[in-house]
Protein backbone atom coordinates (compact mmCIF):
# COMPACT_ATOMS: atom_id res chain seq x y z
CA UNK A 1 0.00 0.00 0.00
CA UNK A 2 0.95 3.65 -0.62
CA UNK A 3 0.05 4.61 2.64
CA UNK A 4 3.63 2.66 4.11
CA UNK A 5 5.81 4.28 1.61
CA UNK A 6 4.43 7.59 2.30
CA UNK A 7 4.49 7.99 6.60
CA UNK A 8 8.34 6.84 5.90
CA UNK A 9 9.27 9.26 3.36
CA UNK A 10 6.97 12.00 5.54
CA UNK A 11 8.92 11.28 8.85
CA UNK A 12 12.22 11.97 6.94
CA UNK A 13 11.80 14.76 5.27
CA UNK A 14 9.66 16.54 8.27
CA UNK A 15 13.54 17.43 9.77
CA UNK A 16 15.34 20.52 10.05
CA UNK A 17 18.37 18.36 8.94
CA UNK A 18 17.29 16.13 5.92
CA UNK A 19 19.31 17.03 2.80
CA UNK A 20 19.58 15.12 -0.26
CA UNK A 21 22.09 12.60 0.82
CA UNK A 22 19.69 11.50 3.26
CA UNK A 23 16.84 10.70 0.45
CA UNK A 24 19.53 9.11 -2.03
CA UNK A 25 20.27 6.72 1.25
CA UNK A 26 17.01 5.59 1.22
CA UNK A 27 17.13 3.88 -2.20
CA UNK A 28 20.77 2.49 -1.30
CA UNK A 29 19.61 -1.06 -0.49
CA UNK A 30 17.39 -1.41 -3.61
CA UNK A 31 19.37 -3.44 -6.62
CA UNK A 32 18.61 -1.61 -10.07
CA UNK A 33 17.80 1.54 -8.84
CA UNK A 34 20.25 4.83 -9.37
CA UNK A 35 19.72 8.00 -6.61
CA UNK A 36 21.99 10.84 -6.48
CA UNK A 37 21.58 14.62 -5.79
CA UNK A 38 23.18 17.86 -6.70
CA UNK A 39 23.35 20.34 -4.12
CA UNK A 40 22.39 24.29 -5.67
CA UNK A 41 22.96 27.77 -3.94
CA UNK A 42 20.97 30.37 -5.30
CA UNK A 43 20.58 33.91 -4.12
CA UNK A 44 18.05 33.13 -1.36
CA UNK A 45 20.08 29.94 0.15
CA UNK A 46 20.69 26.20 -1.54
CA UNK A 47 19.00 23.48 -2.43
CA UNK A 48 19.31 19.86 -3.44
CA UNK A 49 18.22 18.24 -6.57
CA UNK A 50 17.61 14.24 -6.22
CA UNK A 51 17.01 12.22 -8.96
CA UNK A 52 15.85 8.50 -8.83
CA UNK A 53 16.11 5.89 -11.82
CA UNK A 54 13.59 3.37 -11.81
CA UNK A 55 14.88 0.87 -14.67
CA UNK A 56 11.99 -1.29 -16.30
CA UNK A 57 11.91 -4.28 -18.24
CA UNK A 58 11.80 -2.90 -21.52
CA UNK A 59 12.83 0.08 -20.83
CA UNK A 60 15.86 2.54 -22.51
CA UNK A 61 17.93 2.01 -20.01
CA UNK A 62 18.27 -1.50 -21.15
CA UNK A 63 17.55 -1.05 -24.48
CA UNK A 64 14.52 -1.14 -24.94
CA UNK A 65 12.04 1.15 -26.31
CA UNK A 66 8.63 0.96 -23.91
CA UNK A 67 8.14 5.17 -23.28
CA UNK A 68 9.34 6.68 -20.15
CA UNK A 69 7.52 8.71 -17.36
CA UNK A 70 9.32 11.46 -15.71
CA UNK A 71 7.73 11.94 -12.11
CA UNK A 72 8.68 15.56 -10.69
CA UNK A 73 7.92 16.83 -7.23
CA UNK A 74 7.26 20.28 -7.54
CA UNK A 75 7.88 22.70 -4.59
CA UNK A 76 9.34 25.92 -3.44
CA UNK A 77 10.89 23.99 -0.31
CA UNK A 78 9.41 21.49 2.32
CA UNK A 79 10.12 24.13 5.53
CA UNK A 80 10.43 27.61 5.50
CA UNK A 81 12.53 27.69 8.58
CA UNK A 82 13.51 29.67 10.88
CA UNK A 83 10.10 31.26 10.29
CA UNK A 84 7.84 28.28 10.44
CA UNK A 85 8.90 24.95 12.33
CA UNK A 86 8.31 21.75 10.90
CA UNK A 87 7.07 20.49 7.33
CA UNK A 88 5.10 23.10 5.35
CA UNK A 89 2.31 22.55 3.24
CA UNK A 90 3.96 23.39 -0.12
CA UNK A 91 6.19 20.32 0.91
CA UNK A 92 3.54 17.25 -0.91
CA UNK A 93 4.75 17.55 -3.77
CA UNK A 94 8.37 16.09 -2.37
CA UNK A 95 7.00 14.12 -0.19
CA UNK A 96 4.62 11.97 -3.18
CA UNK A 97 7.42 12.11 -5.55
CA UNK A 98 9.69 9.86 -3.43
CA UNK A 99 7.17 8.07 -1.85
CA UNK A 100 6.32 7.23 -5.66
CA UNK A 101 10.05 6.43 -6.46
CA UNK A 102 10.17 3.85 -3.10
CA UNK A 103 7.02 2.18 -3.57
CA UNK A 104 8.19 1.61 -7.30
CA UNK A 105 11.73 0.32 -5.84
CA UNK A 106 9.88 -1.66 -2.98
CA UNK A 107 8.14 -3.66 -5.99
CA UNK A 108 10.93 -4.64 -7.86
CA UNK A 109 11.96 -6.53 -5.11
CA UNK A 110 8.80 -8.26 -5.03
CA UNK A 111 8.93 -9.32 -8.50
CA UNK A 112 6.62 -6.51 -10.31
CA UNK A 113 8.96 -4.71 -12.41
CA UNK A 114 7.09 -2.17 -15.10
CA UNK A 115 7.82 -2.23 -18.70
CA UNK A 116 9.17 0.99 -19.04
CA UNK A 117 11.81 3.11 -17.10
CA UNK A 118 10.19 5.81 -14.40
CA UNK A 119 12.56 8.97 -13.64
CA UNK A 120 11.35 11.21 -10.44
CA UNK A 121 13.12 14.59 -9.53
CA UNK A 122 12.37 16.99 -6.57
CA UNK A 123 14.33 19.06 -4.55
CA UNK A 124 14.99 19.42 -1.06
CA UNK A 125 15.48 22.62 1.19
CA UNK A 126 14.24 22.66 4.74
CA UNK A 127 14.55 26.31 5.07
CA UNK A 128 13.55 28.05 1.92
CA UNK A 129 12.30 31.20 1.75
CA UNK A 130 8.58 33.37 1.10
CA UNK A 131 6.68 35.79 -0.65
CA UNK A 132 3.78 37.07 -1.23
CA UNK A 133 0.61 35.89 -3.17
CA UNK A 134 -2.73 36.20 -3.55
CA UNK A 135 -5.07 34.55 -1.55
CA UNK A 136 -2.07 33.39 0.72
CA UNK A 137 1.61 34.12 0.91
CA UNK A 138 3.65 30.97 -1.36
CA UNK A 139 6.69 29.53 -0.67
CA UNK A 140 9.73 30.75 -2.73
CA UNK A 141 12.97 28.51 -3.65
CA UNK A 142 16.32 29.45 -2.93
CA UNK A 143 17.15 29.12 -7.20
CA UNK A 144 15.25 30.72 -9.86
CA UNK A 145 12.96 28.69 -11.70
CA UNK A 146 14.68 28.23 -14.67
CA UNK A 147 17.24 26.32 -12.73
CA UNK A 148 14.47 24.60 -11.14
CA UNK A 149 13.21 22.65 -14.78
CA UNK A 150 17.32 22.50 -15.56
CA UNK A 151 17.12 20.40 -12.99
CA UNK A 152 13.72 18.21 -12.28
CA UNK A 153 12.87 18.44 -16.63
CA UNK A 154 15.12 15.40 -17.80
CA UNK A 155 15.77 14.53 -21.52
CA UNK A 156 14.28 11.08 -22.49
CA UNK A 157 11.02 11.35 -20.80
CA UNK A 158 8.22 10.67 -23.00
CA UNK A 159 5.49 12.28 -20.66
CA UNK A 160 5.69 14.06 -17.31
CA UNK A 161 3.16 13.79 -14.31
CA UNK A 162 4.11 17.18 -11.93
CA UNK A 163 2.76 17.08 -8.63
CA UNK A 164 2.56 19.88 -6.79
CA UNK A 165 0.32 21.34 -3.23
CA UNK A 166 -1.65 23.71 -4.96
CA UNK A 167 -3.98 24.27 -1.67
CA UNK A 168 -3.40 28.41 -1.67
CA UNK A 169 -6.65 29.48 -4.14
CA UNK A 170 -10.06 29.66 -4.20
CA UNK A 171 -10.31 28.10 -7.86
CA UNK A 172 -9.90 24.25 -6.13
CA UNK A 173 -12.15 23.06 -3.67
CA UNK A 174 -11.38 19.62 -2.97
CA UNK A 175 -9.89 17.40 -0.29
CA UNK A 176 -7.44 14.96 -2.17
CA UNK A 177 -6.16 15.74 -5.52
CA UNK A 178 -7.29 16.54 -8.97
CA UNK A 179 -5.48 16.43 -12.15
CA UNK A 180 -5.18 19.16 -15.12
CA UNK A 181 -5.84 18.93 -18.61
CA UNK A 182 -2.59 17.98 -21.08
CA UNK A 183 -0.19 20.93 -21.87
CA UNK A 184 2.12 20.16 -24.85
CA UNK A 185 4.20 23.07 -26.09
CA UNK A 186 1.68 25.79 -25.32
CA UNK A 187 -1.23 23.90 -26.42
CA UNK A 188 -3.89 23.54 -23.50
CA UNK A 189 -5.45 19.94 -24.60
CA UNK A 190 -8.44 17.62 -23.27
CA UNK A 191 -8.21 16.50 -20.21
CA UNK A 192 -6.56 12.58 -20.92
CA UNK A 193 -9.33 10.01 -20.81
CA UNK A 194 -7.01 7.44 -19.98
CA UNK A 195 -5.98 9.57 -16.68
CA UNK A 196 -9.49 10.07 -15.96
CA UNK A 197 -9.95 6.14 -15.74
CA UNK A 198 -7.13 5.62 -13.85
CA UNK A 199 -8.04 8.37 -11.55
CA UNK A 200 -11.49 6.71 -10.95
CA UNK A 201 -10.05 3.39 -10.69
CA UNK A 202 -7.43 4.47 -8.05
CA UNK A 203 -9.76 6.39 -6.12
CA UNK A 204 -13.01 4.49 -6.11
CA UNK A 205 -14.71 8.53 -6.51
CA UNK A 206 -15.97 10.08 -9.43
CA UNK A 207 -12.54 12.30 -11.08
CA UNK A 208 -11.68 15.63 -9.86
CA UNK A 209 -10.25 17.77 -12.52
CA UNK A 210 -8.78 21.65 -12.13
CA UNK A 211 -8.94 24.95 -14.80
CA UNK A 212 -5.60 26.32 -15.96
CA UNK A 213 -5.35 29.22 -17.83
CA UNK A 214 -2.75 30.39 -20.35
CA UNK A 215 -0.86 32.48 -17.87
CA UNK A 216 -0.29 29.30 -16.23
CA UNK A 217 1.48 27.94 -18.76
CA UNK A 218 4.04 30.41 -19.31
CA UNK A 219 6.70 31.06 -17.68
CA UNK A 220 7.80 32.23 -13.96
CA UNK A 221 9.25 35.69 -14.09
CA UNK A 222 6.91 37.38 -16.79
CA UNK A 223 4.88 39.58 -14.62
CA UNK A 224 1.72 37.50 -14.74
CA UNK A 225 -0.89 35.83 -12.19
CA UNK A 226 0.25 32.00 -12.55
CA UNK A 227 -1.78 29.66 -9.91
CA UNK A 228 1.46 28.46 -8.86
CA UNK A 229 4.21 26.06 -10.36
CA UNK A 230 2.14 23.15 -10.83
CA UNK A 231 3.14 23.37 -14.84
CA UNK A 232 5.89 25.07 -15.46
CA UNK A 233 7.82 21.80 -16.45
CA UNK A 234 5.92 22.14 -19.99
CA UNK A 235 7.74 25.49 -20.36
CA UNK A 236 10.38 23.31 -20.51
CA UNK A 237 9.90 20.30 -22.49
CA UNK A 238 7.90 19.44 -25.73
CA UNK A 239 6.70 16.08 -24.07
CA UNK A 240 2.92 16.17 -22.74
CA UNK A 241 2.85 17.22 -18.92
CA UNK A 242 -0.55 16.88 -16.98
CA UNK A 243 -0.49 18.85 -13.05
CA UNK A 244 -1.45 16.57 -10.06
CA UNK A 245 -2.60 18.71 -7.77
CA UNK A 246 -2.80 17.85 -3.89
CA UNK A 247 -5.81 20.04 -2.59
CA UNK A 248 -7.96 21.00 0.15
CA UNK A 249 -11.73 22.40 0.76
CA UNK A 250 -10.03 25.54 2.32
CA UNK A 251 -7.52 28.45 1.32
CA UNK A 252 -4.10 27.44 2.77
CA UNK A 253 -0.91 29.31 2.72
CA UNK A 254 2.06 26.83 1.01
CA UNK A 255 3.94 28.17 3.87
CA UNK A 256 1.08 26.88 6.50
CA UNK A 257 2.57 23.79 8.82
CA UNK A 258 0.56 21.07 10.01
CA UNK A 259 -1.56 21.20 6.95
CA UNK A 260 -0.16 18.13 4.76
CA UNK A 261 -2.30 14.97 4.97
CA UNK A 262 -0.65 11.72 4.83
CA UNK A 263 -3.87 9.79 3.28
CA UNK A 264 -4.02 12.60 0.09
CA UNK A 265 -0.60 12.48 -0.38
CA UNK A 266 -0.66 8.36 -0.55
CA UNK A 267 -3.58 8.77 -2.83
CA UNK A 268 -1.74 11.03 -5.13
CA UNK A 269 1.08 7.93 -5.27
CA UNK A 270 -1.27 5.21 -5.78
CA UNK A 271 -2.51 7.28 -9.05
CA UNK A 272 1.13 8.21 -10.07
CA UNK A 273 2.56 4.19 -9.51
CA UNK A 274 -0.88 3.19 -11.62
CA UNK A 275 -0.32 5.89 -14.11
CA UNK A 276 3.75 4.51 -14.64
CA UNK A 277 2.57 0.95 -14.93
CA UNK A 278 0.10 1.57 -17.80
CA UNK A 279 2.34 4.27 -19.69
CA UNK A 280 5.48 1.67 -20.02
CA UNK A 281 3.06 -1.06 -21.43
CA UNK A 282 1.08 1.71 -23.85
CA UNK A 283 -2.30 1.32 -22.52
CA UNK A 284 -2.44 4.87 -20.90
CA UNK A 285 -2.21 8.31 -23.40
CA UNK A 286 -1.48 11.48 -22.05
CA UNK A 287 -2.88 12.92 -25.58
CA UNK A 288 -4.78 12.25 -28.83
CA UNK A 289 -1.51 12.63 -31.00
CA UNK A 290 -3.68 12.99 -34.28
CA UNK A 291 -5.94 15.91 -32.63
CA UNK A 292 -2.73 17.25 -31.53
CA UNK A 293 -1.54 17.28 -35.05
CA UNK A 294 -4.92 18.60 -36.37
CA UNK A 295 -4.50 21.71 -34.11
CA UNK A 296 -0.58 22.36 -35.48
CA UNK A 297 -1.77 22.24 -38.52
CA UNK A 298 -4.55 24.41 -38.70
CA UNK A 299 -3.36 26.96 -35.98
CA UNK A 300 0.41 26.40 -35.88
CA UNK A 301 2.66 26.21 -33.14
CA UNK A 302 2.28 27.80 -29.79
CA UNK A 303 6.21 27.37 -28.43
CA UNK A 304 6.25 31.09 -28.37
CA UNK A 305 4.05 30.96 -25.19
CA UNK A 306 7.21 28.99 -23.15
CA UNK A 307 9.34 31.77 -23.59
CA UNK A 308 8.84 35.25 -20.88
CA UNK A 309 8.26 37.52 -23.82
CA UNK A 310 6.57 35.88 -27.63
């Protein structure tokens, strides 16, 4: 169950210590599987970058071609300290994406090893900074975002799930999480059907899905209202990237503690593990690629709306 995974990876990272060495540890015992971090300083403090390697049966890392799913936590920094003590809210997004990697590690000791390779980045910085937003004050990183996708955006993926605590609006109200419609290089497509399903399937409730507008899928830094990060890896990338956002009923600041809830966030990895097992066999779409085509052709391309200024 997702539930184990995730109270282990939530009692290590809810520290005033943990850096990345500590998560890269975690995965030390587990044959097959590649951790390692790079530590960042930035203008506002440091960070560190962890990236986990889940190899699959077919995948490329063997040779193979089944697709590959890039998994990225996204965050600002899982404490703000020394102004708030203990794990902030903005922190879920961490704290799913390694819970994802370990429960995928955890099964290929049992036996269950997917078809196709899974790659999850996050960062980790106890004591990152914050600024201001509206409804609630956000948490800020330490690096800019650009460095941010240099970092958690890897070549090779052929789709990208990006969870992130997107809790701090009044546009989402839902306990759990919900999931966004497909953005591939500035397009904003249907939400996946295939998603939906699994979503449903995962969840045993009807699916929860959230709006996104065009300013959020443009980049950080060009003086517009963005809803938060949840998507700024498809500023980034020309794969497909669908949000997974971890939500409440109520407006909470990302820099709020005691406001991250063990059961979403094992939800949220029960849909991301389902979502990587179907995507390596081929049985789960992020998009319809002849729609997508349809659009290019009769509208042409949108890249111009990944860059700050068209």
């Amino acid at each position: 169950m997702s539930l184990q995974q995730t109270l282990q990876v939530f009692e290590l990272l809810d520290s005033a210590y943990v850096d990345g060495q500590q998560v890269v540890d975690l995965f030390a015992h587990y044959p097959g599987v590649t951790a390692s971090f790079k530590r960042v300083t930035g203008p506002k403090g440091r960070t560190d970058f962890v990236r986990i390697d889940i190899p699959g049966a077919q995948g490329k890392s063997k040779g193979g071609t089944a697709p590959t799913l890039g998994i990225v936590g996204r965050l600002g920094g899982i404490g703000a300290r020394p102004t708030r003590i203990g794990m902030v809210s903005d922190a879920d997004g961490a704290v799913a994406a390694v819970s994802s990697a370990l429960k995928l590690a955890q099964m290929q000791t049992k036996g269950d090893v997917l078809a196709g390779d899974v790659i999850i980045t996050t960062h980790i910085c106890p004591d990152a900074p914050t600024r201001p937003h509206e409804p609630v004050d956000f948490m800020d990183s330490p690096c800019d975002d650009i460095t941010m996708n240099d970092n958690e955006v890897i070549d090779g993926v052929d789709a990208i799930l990006s969870i992130d605590t997107t809790k701090g609006n009044r546009i989402l109200n839902h306990k759990g999480y919900a999931i966004s419609p497909t953005v591939k290089e500035g397009y904003i497509l249907r939400v996946s059907e295939d998603l939906l399903r699994i979503m449903e399937m995962t969840s045993g409730r009807p699916a929860v899905t959230f709006p996104i507008t065009t300013q959020d899928i443009t980049p950080y830094g060009n003086g517009v209202y963005h809803l938060n990060s949840i998507l700024q890896p498809s500023t980034a990338t020309d794969v497909p990237v669908v949000g997974v956002a971890i939500c409440a009923e109520s407006v909470v600041p990302g820099c709020g503690t005691g406001a991250s809830h063990e059961v979403d966030i094992a939800a949220t990895v029960k849909f991301a593990v389902e979502v990587a097992k179907e995507f390596g066999r081929e049985t789960c779409q992020f998009y319809d690629q002849q729609e997508y085509a349809l659009l290019h052709s009769l509208y042409g391309s949108l890249s111009h709306l990944r860059t700050r200024k068209a």
